[in-house]
PDB file of N, CA and C in Angstrom:
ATOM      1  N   UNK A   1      97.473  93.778  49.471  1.00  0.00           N
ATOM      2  CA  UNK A   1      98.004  94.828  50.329  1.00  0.00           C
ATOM      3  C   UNK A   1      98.834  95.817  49.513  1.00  0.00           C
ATOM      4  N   UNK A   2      99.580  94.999  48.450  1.00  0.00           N
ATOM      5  CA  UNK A   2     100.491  95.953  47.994  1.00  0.00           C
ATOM      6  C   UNK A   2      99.643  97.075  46.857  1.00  0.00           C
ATOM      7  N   UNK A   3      98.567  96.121  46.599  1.00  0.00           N
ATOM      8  CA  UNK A   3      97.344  96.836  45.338  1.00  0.00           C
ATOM      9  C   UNK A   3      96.605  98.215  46.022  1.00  0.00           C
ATOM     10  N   UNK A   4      96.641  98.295  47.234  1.00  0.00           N
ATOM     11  CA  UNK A   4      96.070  98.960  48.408  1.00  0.00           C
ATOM     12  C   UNK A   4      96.985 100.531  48.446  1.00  0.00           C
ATOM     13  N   UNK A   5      98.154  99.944  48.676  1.00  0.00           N
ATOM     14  CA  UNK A   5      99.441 101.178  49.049  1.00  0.00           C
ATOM     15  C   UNK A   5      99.717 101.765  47.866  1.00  0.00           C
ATOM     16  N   UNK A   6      99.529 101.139  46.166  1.00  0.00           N
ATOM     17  CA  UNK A   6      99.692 101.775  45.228  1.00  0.00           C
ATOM     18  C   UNK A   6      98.555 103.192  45.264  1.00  0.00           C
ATOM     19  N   UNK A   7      97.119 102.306  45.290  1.00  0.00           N
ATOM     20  CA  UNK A   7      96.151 102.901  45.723  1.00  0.00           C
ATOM     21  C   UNK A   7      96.029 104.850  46.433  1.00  0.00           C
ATOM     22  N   UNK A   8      96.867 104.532  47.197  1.00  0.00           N
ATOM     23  CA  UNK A   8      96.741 105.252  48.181  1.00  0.00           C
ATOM     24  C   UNK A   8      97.838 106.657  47.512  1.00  0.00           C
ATOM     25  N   UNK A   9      98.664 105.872  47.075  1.00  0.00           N
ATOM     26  CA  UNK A   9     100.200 106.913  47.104  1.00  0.00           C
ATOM     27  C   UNK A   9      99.493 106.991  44.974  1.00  0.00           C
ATOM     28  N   UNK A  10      98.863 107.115  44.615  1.00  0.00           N
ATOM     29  CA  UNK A  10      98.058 107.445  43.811  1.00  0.00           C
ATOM     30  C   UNK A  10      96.832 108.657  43.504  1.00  0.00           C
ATOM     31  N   UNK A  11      96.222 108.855  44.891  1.00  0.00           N
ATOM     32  CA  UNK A  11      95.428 109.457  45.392  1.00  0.00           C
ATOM     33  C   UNK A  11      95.530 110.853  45.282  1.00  0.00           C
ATOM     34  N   UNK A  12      95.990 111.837  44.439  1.00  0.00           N
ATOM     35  CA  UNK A  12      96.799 113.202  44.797  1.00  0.00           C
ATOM     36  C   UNK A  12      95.601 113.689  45.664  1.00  0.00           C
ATOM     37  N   UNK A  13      94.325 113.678  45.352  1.00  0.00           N
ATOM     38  CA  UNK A  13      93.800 114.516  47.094  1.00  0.00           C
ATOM     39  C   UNK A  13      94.216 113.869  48.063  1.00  0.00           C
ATOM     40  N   UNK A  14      94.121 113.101  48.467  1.00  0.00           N
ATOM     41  CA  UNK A  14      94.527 112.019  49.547  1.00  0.00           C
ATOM     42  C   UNK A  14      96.392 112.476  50.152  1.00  0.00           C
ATOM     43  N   UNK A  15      97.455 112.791  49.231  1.00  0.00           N
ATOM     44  CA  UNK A  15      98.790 112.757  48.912  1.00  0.00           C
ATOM     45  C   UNK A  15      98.508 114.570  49.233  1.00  0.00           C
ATOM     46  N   UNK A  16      97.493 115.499  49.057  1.00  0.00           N
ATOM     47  CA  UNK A  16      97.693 116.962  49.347  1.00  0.00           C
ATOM     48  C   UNK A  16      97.116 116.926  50.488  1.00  0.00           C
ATOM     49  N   UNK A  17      95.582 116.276  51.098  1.00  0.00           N
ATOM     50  CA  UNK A  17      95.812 116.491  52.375  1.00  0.00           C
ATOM     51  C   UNK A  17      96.398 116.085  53.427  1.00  0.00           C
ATOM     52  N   UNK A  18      97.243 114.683  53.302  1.00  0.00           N
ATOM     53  CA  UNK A  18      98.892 114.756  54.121  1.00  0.00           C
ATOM     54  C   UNK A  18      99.628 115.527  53.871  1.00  0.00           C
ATOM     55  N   UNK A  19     100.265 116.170  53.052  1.00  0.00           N
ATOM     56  CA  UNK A  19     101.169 117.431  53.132  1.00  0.00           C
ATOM     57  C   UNK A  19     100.767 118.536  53.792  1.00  0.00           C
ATOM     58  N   UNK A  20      99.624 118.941  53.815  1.00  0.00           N
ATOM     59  CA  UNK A  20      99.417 119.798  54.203  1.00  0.00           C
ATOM     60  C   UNK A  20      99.096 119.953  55.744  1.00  0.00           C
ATOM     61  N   UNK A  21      98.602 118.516  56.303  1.00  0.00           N
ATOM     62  CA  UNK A  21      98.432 118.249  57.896  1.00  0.00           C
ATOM     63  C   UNK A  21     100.003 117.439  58.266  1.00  0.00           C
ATOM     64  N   UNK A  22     100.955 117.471  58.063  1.00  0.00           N
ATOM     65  CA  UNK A  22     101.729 116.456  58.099  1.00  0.00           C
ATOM     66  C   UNK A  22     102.836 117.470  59.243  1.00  0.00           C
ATOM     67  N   UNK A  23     103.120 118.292  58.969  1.00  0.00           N
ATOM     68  CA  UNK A  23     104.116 119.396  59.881  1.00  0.00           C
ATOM     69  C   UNK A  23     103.332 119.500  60.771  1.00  0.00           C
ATOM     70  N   UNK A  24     101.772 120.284  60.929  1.00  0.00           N
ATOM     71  CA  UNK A  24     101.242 120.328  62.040  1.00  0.00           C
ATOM     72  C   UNK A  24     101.377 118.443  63.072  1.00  0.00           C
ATOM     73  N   UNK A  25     101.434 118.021  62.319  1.00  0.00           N
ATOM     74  CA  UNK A  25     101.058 116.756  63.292  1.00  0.00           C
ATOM     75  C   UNK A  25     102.703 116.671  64.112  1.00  0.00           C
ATOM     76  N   UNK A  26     103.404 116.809  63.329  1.00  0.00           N
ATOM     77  CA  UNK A  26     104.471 116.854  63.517  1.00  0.00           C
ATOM     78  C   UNK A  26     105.049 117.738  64.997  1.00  0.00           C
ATOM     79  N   UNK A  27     104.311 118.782  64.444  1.00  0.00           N
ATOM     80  CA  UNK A  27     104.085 120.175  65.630  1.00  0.00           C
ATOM     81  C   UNK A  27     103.756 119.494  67.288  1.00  0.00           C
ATOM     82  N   UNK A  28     102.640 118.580  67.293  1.00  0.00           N
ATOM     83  CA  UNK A  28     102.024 118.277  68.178  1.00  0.00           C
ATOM     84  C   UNK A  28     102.736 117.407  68.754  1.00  0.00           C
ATOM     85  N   UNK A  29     103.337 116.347  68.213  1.00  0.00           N
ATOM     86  CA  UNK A  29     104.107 115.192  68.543  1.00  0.00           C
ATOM     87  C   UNK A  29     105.553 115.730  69.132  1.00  0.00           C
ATOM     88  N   UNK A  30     106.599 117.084  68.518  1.00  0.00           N
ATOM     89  CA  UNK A  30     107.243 117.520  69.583  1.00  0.00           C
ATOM     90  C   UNK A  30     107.161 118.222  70.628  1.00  0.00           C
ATOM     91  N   UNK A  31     105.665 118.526  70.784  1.00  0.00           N
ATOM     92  CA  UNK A  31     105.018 119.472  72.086  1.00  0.00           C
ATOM     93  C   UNK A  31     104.784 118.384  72.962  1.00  0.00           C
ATOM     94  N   UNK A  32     104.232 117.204  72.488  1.00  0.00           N
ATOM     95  CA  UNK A  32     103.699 116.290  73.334  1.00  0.00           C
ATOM     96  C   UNK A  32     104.669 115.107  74.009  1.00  0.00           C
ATOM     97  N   UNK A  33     106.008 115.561  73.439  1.00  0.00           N
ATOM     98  CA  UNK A  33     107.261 114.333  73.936  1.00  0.00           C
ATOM     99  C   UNK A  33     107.911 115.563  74.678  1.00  0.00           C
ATOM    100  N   UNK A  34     108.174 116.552  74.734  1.00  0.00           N
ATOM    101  CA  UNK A  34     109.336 117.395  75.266  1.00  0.00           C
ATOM    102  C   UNK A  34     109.064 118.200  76.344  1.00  0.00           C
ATOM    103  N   UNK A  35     110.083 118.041  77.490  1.00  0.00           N
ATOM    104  CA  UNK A  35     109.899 118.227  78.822  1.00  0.00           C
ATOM    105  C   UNK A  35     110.956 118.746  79.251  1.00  0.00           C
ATOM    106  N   UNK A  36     110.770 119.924  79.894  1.00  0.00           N
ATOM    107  CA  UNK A  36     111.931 121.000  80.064  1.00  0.00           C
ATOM    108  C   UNK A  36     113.056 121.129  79.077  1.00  0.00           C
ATOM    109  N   UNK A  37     112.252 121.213  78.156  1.00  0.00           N
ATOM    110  CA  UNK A  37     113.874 121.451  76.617  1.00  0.00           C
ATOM    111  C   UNK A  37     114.174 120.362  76.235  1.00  0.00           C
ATOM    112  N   UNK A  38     113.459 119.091  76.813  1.00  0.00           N
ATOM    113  CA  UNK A  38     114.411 117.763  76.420  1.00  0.00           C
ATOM    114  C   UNK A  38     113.435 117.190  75.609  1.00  0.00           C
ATOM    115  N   UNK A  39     113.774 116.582  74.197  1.00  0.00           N
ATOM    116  CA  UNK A  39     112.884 115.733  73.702  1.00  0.00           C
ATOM    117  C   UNK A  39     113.435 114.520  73.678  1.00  0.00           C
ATOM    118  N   UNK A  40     111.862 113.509  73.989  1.00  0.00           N
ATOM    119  CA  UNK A  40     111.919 112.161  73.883  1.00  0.00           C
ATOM    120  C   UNK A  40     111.519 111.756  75.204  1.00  0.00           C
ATOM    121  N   UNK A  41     111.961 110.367  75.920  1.00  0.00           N
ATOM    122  CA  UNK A  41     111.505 109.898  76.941  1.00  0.00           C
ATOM    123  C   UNK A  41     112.543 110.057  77.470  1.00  0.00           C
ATOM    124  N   UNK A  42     112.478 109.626  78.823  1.00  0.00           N
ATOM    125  CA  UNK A  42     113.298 109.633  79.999  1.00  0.00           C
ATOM    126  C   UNK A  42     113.911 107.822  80.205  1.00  0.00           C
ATOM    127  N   UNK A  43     114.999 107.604  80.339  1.00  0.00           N
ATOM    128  CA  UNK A  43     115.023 105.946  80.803  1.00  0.00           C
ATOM    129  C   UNK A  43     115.233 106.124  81.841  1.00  0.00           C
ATOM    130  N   UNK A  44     115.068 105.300  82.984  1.00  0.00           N
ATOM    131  CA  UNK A  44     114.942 105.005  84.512  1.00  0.00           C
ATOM    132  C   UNK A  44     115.516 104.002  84.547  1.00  0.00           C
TER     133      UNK A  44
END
């Protein structure tokens, strides 16, 4: 596993196309939690 993650974080294409999709995803994930100005969930 750990031979795997070296692997990976090795990869510079792999390491440029996360940087470069990594804010957009980012983008989506506070559009997709935030509800009237508020981010995150609601507790009940």
């Amino acid at each position: 596993m750990i031979n795997h993650l070296v692997e990976i974080f090795n990869d510079s294409e792999l390491i440029d196309k996360i940087k470069t999709r990594l804010p957009y995803l980012f983008q989506i994930a506070e559009m997709e939690s935030s509800r009237a100005g508020k981010v995150g969930m609601e507790l009940i």
